[in-house]
Protein backbone atom coordinates (compact mmCIF):
# COMPACT_ATOMS: atom_id res chain seq x y z
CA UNK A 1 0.00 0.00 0.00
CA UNK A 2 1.36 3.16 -1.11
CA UNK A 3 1.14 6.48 0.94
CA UNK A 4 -1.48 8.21 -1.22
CA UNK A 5 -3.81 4.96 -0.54
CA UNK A 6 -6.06 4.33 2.71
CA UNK A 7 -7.35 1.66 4.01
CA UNK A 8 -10.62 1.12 5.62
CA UNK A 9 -12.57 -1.14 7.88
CA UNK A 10 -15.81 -2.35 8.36
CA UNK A 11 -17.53 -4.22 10.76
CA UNK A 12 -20.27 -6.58 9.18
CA UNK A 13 -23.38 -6.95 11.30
CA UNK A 14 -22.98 -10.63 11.55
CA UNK A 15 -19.17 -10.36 12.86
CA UNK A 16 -19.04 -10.31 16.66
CA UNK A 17 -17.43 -7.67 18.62
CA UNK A 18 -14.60 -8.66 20.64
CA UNK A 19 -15.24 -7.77 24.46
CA UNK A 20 -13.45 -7.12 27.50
CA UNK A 21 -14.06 -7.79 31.25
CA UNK A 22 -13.55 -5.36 33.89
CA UNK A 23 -13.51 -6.06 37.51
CA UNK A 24 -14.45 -2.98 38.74
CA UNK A 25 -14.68 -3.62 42.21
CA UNK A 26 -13.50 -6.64 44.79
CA UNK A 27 -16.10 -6.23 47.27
CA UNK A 28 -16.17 -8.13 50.19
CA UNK A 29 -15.28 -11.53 49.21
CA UNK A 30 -11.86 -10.96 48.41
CA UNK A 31 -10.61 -14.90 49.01
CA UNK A 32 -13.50 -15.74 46.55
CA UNK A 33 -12.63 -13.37 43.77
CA UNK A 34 -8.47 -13.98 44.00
CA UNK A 35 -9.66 -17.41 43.30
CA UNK A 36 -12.25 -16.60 40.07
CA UNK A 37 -9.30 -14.33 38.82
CA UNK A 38 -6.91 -17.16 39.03
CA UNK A 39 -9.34 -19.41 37.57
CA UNK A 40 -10.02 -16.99 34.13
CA UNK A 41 -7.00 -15.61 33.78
CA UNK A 42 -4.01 -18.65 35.25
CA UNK A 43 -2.30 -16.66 36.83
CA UNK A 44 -0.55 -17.85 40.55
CA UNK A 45 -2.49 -16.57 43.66
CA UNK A 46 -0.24 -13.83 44.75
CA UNK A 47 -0.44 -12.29 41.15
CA UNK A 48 -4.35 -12.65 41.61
CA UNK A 49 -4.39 -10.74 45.06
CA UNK A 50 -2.21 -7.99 43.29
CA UNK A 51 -4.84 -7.48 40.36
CA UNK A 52 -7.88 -7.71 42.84
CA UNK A 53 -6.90 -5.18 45.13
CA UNK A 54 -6.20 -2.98 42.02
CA UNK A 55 -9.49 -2.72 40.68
CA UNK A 56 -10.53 -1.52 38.70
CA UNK A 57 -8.92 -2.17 35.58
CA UNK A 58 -9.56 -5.02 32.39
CA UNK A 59 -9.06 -8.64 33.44
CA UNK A 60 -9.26 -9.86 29.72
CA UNK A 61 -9.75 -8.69 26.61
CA UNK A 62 -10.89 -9.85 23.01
CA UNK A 63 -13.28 -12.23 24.01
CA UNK A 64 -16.83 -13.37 22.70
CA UNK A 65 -20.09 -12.35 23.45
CA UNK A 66 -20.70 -15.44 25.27
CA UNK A 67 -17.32 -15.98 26.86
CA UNK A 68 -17.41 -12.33 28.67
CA UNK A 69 -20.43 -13.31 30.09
CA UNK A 70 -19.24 -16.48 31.44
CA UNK A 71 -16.34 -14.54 32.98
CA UNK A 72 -18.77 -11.46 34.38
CA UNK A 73 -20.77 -14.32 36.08
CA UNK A 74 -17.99 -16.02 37.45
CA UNK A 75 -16.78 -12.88 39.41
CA UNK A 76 -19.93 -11.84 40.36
CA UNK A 77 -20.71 -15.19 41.81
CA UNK A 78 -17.54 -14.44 43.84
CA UNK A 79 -18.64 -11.13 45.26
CA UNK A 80 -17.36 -9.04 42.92
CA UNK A 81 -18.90 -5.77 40.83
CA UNK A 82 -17.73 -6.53 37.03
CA UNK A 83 -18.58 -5.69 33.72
CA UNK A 84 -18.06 -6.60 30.25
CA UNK A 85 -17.85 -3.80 27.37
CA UNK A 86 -17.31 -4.21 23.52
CA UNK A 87 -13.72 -3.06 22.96
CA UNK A 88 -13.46 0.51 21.10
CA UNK A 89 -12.58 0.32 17.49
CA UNK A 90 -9.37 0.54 16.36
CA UNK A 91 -9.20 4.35 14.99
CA UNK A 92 -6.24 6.50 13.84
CA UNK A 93 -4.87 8.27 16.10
CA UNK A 94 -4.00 11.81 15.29
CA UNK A 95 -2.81 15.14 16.90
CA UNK A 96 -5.58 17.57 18.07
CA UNK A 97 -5.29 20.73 15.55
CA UNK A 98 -4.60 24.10 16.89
């Protein structure tokens, strides 16, 4: 592709969005959701005490419709406030004009 040529994207209505998960809050079972964090994303115990009690922030990314669910209801089971989201589109990224 040649400078003076762009490309561009589409997203077909039958494609599905990739989603993320977001543990936005530990609450009070914090044993309960170190162990649903270690259990989606494999990570050792201590790693998953780190991430809990740094909430909030994205505990996985490009996922399914159905497979962010799964994870959102695992957490939640545990105690914990989470959320899944579609991820943003891509875009170009360009300096704000004077």
């Amino acid at each position: 592709m040649t400078a003076d040529e762009s490309a561009e994207y589409y997203t077909l209505l039958c494609d599905d969005p990739p989603h993320e998960v977001v543990l936005v809050d530990c609450g009070p079972r914090e044993t309960d959701v170190i162990l649903a964090l270690r259990k989606l994303t494999g990570l050792s115990l201590w790693h998953s005490r780190v991430l809990a009690r740094q909430a909030p922030f994205i505990v996985l990314e490009g996922l399914g419709d159905y497979e962010a669910q799964s994870a959102v209801s695992m957490l939640r089971n545990a105690g914990a406030e989470a959320e899944w989201r579609a991820e943003p589109e891509p875009r170009e990224h360009t300096a704000p004009s004077p």
